[in-house]
C-alpha atoms as a PDB file:
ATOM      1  CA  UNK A   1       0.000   0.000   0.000  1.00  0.00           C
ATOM      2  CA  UNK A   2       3.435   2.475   0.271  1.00  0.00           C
ATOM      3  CA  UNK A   3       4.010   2.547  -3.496  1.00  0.00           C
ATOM      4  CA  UNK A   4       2.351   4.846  -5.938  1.00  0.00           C
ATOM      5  CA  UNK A   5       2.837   5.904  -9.324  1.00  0.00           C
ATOM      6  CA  UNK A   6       2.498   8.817 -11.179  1.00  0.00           C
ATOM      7  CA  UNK A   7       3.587  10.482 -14.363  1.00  0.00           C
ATOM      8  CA  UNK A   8       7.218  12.197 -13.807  1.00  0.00           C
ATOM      9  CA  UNK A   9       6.646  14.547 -16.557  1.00  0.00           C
ATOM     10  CA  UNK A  10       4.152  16.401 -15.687  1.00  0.00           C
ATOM     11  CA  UNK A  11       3.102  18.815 -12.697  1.00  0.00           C
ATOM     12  CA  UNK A  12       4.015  21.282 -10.645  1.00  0.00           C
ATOM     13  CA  UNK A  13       7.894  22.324 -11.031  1.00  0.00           C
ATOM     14  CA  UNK A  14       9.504  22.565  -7.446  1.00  0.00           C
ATOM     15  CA  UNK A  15      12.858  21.828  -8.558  1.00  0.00           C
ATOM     16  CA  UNK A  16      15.459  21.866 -10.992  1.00  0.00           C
ATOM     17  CA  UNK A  17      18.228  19.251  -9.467  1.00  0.00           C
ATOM     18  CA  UNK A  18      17.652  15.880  -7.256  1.00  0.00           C
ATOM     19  CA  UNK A  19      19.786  17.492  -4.474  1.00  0.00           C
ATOM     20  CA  UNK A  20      17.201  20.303  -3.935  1.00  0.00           C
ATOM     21  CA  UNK A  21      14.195  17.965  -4.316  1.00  0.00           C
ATOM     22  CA  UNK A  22      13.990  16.708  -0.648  1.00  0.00           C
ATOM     23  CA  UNK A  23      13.961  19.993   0.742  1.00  0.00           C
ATOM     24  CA  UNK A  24      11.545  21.638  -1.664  1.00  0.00           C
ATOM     25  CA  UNK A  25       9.076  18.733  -1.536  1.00  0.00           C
ATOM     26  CA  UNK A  26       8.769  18.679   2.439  1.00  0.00           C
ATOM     27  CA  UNK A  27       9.097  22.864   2.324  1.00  0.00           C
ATOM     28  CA  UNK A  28       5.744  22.545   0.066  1.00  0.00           C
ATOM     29  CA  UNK A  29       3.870  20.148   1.867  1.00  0.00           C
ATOM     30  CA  UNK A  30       4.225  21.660   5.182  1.00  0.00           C
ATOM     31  CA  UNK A  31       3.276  24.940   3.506  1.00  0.00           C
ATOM     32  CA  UNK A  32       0.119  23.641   1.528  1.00  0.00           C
ATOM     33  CA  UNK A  33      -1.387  20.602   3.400  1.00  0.00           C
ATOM     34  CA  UNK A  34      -2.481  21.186   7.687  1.00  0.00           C
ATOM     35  CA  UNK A  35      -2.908  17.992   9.807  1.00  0.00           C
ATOM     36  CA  UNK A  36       0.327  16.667   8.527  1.00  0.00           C
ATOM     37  CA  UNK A  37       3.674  16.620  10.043  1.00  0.00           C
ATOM     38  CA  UNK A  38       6.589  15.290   7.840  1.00  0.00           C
ATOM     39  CA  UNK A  39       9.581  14.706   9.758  1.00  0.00           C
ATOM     40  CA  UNK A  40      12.183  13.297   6.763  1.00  0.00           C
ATOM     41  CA  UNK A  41      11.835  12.955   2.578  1.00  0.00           C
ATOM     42  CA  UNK A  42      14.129  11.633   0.867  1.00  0.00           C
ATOM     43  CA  UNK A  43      14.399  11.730  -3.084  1.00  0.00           C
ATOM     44  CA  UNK A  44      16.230   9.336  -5.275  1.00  0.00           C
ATOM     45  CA  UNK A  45      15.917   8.854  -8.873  1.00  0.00           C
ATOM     46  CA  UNK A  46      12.333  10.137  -9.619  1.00  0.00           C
ATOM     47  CA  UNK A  47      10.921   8.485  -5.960  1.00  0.00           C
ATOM     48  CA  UNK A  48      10.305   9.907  -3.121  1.00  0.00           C
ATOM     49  CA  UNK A  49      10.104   8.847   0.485  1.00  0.00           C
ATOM     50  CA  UNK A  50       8.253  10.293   2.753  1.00  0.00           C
ATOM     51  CA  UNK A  51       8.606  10.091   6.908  1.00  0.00           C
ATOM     52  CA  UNK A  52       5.727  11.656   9.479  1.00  0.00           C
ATOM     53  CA  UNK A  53       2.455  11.624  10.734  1.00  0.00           C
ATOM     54  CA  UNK A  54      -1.528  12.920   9.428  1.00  0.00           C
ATOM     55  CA  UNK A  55      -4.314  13.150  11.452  1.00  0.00           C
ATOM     56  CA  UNK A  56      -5.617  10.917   9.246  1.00  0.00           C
ATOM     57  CA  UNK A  57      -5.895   7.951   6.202  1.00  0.00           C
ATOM     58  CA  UNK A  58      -7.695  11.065   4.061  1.00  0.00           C
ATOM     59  CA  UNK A  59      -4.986  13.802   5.086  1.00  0.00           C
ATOM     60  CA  UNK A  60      -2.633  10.984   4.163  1.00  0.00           C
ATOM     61  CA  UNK A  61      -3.581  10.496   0.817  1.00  0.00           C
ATOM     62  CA  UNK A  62      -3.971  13.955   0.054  1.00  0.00           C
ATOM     63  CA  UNK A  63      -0.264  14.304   0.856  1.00  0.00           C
ATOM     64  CA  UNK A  64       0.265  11.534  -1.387  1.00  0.00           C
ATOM     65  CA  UNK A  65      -1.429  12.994  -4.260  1.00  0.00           C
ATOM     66  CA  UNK A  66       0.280  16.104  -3.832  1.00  0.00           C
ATOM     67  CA  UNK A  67       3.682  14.892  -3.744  1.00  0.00           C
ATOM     68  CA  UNK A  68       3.283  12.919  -6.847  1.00  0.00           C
ATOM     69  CA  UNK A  69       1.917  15.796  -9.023  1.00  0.00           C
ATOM     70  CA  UNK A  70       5.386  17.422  -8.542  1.00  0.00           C
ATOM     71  CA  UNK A  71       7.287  17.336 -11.858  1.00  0.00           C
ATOM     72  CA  UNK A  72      10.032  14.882 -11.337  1.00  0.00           C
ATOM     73  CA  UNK A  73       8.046  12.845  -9.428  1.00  0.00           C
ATOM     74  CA  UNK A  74       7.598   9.249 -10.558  1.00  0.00           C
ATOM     75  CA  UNK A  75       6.609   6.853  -7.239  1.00  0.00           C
ATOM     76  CA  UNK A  76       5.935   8.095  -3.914  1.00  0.00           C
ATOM     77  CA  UNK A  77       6.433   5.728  -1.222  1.00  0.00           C
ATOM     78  CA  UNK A  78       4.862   6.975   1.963  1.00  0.00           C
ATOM     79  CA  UNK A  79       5.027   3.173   4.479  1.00  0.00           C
ATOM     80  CA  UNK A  80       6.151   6.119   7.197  1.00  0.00           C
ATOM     81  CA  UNK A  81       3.374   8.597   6.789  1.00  0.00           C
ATOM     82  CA  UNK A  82       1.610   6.808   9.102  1.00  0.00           C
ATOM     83  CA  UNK A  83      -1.999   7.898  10.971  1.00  0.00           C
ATOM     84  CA  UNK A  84      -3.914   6.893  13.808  1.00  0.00           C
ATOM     85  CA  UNK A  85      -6.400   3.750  13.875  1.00  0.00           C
ATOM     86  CA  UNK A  86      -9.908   5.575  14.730  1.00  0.00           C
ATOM     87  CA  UNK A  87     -11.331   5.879  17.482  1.00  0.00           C
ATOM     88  CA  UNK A  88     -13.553   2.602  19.169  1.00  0.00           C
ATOM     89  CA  UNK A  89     -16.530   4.042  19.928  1.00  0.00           C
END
């Protein structure tokens, strides 16, 4: 369920280089998505990794969409963006 992916063609340009990828991606998701708190990315070759926590599975996939409309993007592997379980009522 941690792999997805996208067209690395296409999207939103964040960077120009691999070595400023990282930075930029976690820079734009912390300023464009609330109830998400990404402690680590790491990009390699068109994928990106991504470390933290969302309030929830929703929030989570939001960020996942997000990332993976970057230009340069190809797969998005997000097994550490992890969210609670609900709540037992």
């Amino acid at each position: 369920m941690g792999l997805f992916d996208f067209a690395k063609d296409v999207g939103r340009q964040l960077f120009d280089t691999d070595a400023e990828a990282a930075d930029n991606i976690k820079e734009h998701l912390a300023i464009r998505m609330t109830g998400v708190e990404v402690s680590s990315v790491e990009f390699d070759d068109g994928i990106a990794t991504i470390c933290g926590t969302c309030v929830n599975e929703a929030t989570r996939n939001s960020a996942v969409l997000m990332v993976g409309d970057i230009k340069g993007v190809e797969k998005v592997i997000a097994d550490e963006l992890t969210f609670p379980p609900p709540a037992v009522e």
